[in-house]
N, C-alpha and C. Protein backbone atom coordinates (compact mmCIF):
# COMPACT_ATOMS: atom_id res chain seq x y z
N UNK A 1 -2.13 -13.28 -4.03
CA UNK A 1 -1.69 -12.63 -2.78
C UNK A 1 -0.41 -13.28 -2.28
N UNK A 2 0.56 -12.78 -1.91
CA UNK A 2 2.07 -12.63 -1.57
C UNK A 2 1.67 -13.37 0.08
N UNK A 3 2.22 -14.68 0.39
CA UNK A 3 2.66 -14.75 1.93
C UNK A 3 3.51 -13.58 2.42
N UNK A 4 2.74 -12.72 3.65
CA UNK A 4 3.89 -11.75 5.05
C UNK A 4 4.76 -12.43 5.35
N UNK A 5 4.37 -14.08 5.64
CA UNK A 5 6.01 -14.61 6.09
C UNK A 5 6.88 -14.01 5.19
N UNK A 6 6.40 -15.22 4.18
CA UNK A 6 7.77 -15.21 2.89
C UNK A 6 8.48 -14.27 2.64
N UNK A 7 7.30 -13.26 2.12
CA UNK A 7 7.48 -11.87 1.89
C UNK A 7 8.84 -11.34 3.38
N UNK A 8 8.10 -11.45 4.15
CA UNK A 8 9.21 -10.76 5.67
C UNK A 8 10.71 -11.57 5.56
N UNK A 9 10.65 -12.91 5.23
CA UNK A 9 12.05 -14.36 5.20
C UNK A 9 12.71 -13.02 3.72
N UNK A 10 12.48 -13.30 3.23
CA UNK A 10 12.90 -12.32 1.63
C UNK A 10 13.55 -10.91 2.12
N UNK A 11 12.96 -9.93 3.10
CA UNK A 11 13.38 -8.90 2.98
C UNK A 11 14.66 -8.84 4.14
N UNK A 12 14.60 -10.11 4.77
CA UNK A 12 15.60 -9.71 6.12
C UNK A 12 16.76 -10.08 5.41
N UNK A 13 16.46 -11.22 4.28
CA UNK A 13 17.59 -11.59 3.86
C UNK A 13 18.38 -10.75 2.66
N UNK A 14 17.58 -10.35 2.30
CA UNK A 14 18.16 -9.10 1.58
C UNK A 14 17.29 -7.41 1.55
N UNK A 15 18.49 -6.43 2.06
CA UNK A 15 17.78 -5.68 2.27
C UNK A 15 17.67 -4.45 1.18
N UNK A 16 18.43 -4.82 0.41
CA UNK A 16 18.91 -4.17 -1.03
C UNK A 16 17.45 -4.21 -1.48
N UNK A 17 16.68 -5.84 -1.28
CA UNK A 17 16.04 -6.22 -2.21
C UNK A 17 14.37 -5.41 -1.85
N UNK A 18 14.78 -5.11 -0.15
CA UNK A 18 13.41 -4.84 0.84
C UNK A 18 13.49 -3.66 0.06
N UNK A 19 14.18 -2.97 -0.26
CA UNK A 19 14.77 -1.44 -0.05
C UNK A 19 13.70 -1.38 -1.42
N UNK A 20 14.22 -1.91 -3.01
CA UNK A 20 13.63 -1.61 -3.75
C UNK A 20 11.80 -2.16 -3.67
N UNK A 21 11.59 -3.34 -3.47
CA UNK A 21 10.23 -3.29 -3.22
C UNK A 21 9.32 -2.55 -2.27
N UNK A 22 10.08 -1.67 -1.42
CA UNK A 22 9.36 -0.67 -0.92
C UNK A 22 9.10 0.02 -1.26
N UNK A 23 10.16 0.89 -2.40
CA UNK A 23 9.62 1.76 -3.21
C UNK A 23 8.66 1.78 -4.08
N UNK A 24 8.41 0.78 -4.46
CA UNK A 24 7.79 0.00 -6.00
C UNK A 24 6.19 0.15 -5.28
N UNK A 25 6.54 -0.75 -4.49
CA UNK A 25 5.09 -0.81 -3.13
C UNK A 25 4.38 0.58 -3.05
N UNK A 26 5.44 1.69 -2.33
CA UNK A 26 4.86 2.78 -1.94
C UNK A 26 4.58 3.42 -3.60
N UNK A 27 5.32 3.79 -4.48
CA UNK A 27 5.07 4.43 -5.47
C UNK A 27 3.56 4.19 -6.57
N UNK A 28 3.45 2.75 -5.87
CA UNK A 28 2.23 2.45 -6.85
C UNK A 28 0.99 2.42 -6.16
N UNK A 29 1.12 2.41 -4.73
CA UNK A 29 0.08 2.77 -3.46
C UNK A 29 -0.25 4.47 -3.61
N UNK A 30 1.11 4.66 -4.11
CA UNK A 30 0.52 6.74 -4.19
C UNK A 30 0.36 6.76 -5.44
N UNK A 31 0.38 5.96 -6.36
CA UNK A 31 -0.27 6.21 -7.86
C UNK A 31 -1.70 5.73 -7.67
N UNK A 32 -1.85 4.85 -6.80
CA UNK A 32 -3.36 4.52 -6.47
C UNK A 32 -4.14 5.25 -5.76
N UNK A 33 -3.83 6.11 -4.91
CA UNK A 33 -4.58 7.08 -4.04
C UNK A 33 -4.27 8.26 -4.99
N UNK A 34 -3.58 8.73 -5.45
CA UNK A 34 -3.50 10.10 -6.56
C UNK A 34 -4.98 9.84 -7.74
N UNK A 35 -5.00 8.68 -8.40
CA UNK A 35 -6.25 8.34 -9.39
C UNK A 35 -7.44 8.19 -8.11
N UNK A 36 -7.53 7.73 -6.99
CA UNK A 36 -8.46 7.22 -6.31
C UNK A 36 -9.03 9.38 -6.26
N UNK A 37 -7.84 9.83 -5.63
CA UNK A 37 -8.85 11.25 -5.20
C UNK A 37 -8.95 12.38 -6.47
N UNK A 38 -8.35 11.97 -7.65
CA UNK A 38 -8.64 12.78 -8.98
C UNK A 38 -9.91 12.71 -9.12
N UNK A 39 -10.22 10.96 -9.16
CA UNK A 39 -11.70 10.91 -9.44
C UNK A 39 -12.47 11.03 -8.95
N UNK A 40 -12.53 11.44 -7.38
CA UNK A 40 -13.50 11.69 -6.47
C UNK A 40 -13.68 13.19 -6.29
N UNK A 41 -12.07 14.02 -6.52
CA UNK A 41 -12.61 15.32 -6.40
C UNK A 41 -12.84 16.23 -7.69
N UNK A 42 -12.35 15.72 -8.53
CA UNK A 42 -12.55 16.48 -10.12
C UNK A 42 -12.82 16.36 -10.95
C-alpha cells in the first residue's frame, strides 16, 4: 500500500506525473468494476 502523503508530495510536484497516474488509476478501477459486474450480471 502506497503512503496519501507521499503519494499527494509526488503529485503536487509534478503534475504531468499526477496527470498520468490518474489515468492508469481510473482505467484499471473501470477495468475492475467492468469484470466485477460481467460476473455478477452474466
Amino acid at each position: 500500500m502506497i503512503d496519501l502523503t507521499i503519494l499527494k508530495e509526488l503529485i503536487s510536484r509534478n503534475k504531468h506525473f499526477s496527470k498520468t497516474i490518474h489515468e492508469k488509476l481510473f482505467k484499471s478501477s473501470f477495468n475492475i468494476l467492468k469484470v466485477i459486474f460481467c460476473k455478477k450480471y452474466f
